[in-house]
Every structure is written in C-alpha cells, then in structure tokens.
N, C-alpha and C. Protein backbone atom coordinates (compact mmCIF):
# COMPACT_ATOMS: atom_id res chain seq x y z
N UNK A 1 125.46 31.03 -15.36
CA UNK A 1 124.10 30.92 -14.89
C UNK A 1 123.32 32.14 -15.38
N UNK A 2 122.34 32.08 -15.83
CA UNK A 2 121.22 32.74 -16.29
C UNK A 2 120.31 33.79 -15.08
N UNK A 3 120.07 34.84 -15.97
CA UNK A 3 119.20 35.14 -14.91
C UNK A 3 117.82 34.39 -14.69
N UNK A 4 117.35 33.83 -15.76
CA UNK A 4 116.16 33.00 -15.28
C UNK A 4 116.22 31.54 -14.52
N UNK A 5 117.72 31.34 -14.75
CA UNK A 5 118.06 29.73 -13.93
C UNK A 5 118.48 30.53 -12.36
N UNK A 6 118.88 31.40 -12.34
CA UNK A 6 118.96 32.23 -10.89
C UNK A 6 117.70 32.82 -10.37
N UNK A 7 116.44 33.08 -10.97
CA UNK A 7 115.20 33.29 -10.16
C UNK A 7 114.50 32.03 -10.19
N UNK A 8 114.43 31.05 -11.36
CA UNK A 8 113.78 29.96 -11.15
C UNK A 8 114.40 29.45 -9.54
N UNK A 9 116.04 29.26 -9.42
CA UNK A 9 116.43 28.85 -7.85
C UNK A 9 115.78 29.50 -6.74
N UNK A 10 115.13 30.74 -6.90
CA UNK A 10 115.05 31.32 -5.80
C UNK A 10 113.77 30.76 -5.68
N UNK A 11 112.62 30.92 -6.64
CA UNK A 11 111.10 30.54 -6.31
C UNK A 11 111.20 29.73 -5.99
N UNK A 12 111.92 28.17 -6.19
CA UNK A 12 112.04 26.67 -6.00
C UNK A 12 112.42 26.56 -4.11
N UNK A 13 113.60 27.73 -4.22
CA UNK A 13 113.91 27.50 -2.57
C UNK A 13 112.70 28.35 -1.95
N UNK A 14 112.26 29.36 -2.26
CA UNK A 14 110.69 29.73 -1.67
C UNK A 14 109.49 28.91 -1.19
N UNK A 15 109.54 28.27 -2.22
CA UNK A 15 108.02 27.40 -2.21
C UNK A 15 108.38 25.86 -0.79
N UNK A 16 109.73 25.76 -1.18
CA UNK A 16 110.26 24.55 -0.21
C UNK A 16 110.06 25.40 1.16
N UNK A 17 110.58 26.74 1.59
CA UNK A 17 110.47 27.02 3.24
C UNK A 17 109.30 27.47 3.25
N UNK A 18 108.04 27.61 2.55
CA UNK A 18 106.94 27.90 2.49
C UNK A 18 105.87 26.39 3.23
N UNK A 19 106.49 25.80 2.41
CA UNK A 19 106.03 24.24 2.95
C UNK A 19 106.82 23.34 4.17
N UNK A 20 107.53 23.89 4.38
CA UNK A 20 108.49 23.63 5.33
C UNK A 20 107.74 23.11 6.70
N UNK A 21 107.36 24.06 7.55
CA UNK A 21 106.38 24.21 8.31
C UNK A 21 105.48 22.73 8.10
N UNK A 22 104.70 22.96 7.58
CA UNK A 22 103.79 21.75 6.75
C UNK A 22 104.41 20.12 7.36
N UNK A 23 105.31 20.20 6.47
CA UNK A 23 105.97 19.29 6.42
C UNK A 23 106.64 18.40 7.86
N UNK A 24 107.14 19.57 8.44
CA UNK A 24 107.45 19.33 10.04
C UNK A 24 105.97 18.77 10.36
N UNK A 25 105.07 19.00 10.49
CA UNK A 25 104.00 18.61 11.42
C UNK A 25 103.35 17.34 10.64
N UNK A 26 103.56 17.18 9.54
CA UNK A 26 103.28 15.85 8.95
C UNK A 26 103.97 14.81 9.73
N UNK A 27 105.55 15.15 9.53
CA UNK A 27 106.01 13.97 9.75
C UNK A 27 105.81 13.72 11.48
N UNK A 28 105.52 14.86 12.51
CA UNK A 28 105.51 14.35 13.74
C UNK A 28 104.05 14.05 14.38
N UNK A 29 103.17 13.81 12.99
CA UNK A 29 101.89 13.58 13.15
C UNK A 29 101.94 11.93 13.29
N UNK A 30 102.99 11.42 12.60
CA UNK A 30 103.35 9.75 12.04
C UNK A 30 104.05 9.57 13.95
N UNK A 31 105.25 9.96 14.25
CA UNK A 31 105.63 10.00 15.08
C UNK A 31 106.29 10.98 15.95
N UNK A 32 106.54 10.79 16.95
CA UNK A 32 107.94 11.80 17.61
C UNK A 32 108.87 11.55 17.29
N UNK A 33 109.89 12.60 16.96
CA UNK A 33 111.15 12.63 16.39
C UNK A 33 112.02 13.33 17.08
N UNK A 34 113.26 13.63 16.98
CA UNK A 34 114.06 14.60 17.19
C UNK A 34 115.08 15.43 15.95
N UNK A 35 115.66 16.40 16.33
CA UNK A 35 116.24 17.48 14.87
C UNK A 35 116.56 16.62 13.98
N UNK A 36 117.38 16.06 14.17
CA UNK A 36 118.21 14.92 13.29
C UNK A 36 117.27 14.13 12.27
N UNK A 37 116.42 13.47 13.37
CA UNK A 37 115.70 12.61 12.34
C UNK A 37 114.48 13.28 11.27
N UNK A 38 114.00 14.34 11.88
CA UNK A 38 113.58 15.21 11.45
C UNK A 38 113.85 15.60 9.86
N UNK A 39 115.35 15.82 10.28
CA UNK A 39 115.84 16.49 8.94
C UNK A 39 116.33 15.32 7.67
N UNK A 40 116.73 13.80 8.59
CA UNK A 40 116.81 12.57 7.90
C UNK A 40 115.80 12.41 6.66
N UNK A 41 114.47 12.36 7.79
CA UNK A 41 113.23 12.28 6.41
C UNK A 41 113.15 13.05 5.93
N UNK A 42 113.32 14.62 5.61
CA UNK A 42 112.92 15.35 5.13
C UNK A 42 114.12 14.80 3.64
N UNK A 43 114.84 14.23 4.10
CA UNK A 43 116.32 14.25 2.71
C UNK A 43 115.35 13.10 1.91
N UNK A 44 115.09 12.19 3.05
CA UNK A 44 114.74 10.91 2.40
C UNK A 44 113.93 11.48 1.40
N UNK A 45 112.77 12.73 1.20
CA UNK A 45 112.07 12.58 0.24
C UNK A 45 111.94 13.84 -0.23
N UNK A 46 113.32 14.16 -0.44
CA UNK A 46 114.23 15.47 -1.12
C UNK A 46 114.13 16.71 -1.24
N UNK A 47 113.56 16.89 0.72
CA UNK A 47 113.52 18.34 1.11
C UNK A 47 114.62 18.64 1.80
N UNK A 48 115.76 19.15 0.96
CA UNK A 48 117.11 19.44 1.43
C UNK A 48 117.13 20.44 2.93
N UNK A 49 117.28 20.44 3.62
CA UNK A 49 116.88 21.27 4.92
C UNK A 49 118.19 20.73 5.80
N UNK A 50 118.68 22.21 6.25
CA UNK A 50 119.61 22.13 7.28
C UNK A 50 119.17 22.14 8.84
N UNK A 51 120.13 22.00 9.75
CA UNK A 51 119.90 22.32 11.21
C UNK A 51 119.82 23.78 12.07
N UNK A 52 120.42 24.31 10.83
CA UNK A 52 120.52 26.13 11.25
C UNK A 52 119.13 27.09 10.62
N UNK A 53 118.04 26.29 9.65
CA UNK A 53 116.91 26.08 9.14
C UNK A 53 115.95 25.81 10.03
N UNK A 54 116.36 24.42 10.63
CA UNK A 54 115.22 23.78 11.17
C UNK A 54 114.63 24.01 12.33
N UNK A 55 115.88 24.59 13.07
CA UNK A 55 115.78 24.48 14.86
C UNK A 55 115.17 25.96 14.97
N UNK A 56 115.21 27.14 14.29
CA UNK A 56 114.10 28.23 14.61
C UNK A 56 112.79 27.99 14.21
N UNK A 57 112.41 26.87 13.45
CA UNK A 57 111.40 26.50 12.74
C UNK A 57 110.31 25.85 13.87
N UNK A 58 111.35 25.01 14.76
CA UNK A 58 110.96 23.64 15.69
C UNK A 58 110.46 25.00 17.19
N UNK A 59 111.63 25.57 17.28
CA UNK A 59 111.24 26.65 18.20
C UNK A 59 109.74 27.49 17.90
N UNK A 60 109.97 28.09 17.13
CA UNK A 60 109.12 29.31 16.63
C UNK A 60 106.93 27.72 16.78
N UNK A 61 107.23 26.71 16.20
CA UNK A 61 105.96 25.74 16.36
C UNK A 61 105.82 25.48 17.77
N UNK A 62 106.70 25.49 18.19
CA UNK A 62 106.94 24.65 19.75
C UNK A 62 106.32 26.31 20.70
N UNK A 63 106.66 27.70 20.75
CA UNK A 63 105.71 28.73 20.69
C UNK A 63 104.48 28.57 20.61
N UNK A 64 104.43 28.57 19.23
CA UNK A 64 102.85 28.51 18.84
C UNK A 64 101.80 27.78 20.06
N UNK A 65 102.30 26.41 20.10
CA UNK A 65 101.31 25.53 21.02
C UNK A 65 101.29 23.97 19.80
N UNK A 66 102.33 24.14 18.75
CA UNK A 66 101.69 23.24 17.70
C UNK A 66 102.34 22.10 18.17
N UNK A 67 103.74 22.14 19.18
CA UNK A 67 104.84 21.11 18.95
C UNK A 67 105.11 21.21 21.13
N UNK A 68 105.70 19.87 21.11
CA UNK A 68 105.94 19.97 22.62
C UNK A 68 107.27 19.12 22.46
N UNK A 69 108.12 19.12 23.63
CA UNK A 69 109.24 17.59 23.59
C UNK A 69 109.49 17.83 24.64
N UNK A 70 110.33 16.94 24.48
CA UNK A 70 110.44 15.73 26.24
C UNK A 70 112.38 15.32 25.63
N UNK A 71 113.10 15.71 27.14
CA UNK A 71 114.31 14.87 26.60
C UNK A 71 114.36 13.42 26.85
N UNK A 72 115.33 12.86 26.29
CA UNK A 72 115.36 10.99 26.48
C UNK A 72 116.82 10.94 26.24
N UNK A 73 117.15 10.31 27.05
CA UNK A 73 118.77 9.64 27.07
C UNK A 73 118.80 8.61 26.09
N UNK A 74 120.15 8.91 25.33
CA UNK A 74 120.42 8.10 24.27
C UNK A 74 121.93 7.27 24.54
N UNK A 75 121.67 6.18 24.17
CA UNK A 75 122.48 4.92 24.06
C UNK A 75 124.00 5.68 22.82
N UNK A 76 123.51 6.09 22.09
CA UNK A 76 124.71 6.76 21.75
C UNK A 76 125.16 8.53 21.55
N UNK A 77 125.34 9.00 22.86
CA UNK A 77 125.41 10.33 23.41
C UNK A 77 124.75 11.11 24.24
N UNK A 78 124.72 12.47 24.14
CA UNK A 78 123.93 13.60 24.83
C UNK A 78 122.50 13.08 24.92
N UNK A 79 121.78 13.16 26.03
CA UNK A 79 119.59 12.75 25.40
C UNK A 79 119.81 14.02 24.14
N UNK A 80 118.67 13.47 24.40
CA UNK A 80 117.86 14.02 22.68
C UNK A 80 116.94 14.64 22.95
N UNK A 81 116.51 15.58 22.23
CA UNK A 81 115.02 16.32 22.69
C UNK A 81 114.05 15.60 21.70
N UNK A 82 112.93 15.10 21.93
CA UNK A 82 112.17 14.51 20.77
C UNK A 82 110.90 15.68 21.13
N UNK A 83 110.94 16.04 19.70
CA UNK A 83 109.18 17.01 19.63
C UNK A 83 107.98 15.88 19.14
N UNK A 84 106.92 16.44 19.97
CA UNK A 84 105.72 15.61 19.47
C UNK A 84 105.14 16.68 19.37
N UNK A 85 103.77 16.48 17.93
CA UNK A 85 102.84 17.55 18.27
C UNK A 85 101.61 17.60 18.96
N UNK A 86 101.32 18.42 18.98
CA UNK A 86 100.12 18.47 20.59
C UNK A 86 98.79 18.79 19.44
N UNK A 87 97.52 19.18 20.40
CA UNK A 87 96.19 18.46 19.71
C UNK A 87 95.82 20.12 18.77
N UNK A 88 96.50 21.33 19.20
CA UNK A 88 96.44 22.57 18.15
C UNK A 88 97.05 22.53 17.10
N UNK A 89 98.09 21.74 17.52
CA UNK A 89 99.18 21.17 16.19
C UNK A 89 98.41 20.18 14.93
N UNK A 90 97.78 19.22 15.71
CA UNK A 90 96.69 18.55 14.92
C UNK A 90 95.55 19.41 14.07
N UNK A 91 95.13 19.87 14.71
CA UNK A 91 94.03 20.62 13.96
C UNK A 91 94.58 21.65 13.28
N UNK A 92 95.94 22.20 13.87
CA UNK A 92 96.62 23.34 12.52
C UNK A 92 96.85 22.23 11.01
N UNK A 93 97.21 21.26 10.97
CA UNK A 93 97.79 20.45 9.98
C UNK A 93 96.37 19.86 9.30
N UNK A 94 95.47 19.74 10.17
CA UNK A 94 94.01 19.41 9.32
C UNK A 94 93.85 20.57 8.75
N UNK A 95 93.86 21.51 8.74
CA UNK A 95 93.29 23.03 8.18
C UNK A 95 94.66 22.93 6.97
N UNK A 96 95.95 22.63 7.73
CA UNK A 96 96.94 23.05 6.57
C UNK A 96 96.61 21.58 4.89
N UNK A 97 96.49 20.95 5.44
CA UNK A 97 95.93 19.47 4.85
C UNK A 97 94.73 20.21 3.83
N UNK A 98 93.93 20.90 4.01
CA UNK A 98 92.70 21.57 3.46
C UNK A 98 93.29 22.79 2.23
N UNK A 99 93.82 23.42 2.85
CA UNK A 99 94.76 24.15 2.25
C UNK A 99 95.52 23.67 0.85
N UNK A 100 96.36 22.63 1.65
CA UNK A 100 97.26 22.18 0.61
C UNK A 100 96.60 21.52 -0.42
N UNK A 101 95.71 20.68 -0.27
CA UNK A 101 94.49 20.08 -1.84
C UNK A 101 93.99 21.18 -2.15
N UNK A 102 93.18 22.44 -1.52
CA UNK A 102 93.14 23.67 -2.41
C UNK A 102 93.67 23.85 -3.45
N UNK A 103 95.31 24.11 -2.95
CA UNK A 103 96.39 24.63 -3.16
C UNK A 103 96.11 24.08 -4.94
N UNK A 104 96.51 22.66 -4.71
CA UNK A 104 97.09 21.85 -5.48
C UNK A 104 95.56 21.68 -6.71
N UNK A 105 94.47 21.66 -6.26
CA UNK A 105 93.24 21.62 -7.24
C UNK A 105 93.26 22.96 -7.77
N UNK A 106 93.79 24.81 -7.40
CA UNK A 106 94.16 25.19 -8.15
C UNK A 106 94.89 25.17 -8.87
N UNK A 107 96.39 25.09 -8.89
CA UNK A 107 97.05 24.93 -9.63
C UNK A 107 96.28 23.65 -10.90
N UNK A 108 95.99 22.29 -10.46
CA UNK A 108 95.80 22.05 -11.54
C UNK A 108 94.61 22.48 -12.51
N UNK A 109 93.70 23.40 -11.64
CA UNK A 109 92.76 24.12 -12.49
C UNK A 109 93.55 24.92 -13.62
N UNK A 110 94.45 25.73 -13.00
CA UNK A 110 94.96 26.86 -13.76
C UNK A 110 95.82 25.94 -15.29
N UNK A 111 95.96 25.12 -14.88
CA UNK A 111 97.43 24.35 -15.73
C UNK A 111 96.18 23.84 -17.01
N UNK A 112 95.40 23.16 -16.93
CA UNK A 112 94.18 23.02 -17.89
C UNK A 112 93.71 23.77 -18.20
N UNK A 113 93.49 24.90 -18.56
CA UNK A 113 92.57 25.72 -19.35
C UNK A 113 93.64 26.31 -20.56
C-alpha cells in the first residue's frame, strides 16, 4: 500500500464521519428507527458504519435536543429503543440540507473551471 492509497483511505473515512451525523437525521426524518436498522440503511446505501460508531453519535444528537426515543417490546427479543427526531432536529437537517447543496454547488464550481 502506498502512501497516497493510505491518505486517500483516511480523507474517504473523514468525509464519511463528517456526514455521518447528516445522514442519521435524514434517515429518521423518513421514519423512527432503532441502532440496528439505523445502521441496516446506512449499508444499504454504502455507508459502512458500525455500532461502536453509531451509538455515541445517537447519544451525543439525542443531547443536543435533535433525537428523542421511546422503548417498544419486540416480538423477537429485548424492546428496542427507537429514536425519532424532534422539531430542532428538523430544522438542524433543513439548515444541514442548505449546507449540503452549498457544499456540493461548490465543489462542482471548483471541478469546472
């Protein structure tokens, strides 16, 4: 391995826990979830993310005021904690939503010239 195939890995895993955040509040904007499923979709659309990742992530939002949950007994095991996000959580993800097309209309500014 290269040193540039060893920093390219690192910026690539940067930019993913950078968006990370983001991403959590997208998907519990669609619905309430819990860790698991959480981390299900995130594979489904190939944001590799663990549970030792996620759960200071879910904590540290659930702080903020962005994320709330409720446990629910499950048909197969322990209940579940499902996080929903609450209405600061909403308006953090409209601002992050603003952000992110920024984001992305720079970059493709920069990439054209």
């Amino acid at each position: 391995m290269t040193a540039e195939t060893i920093n390219v890995d690192n910026i690539k895993a940067q930019m993913r826990k950078g968006i990370l955040e983001y991403c959590i509040l997208i998907i519990l904007s669609k619905e309430d979830a819990y860790a698991s499923s959480i981390i299900s979709q995130l594979k489904e659309s190939q944001m590799i993310v663990v549970e030792s990742t996620l759960y200071p992530l879910l904590t540290r939002q659930k702080n903020q005021g962005l994320l709330s949950y409720r446990w629910e007994e499950s048909t197969q095991g322990p209940p579940r904690k499902y996080y929903s996000i609450t209405d600061k959580g909403q308006q953090v993800l409209s601002e992050l939503d603003t952000v992110w097309k920024e984001l992305v209309d720079t970059i493709d500014n920069i990439r054209s010239k």
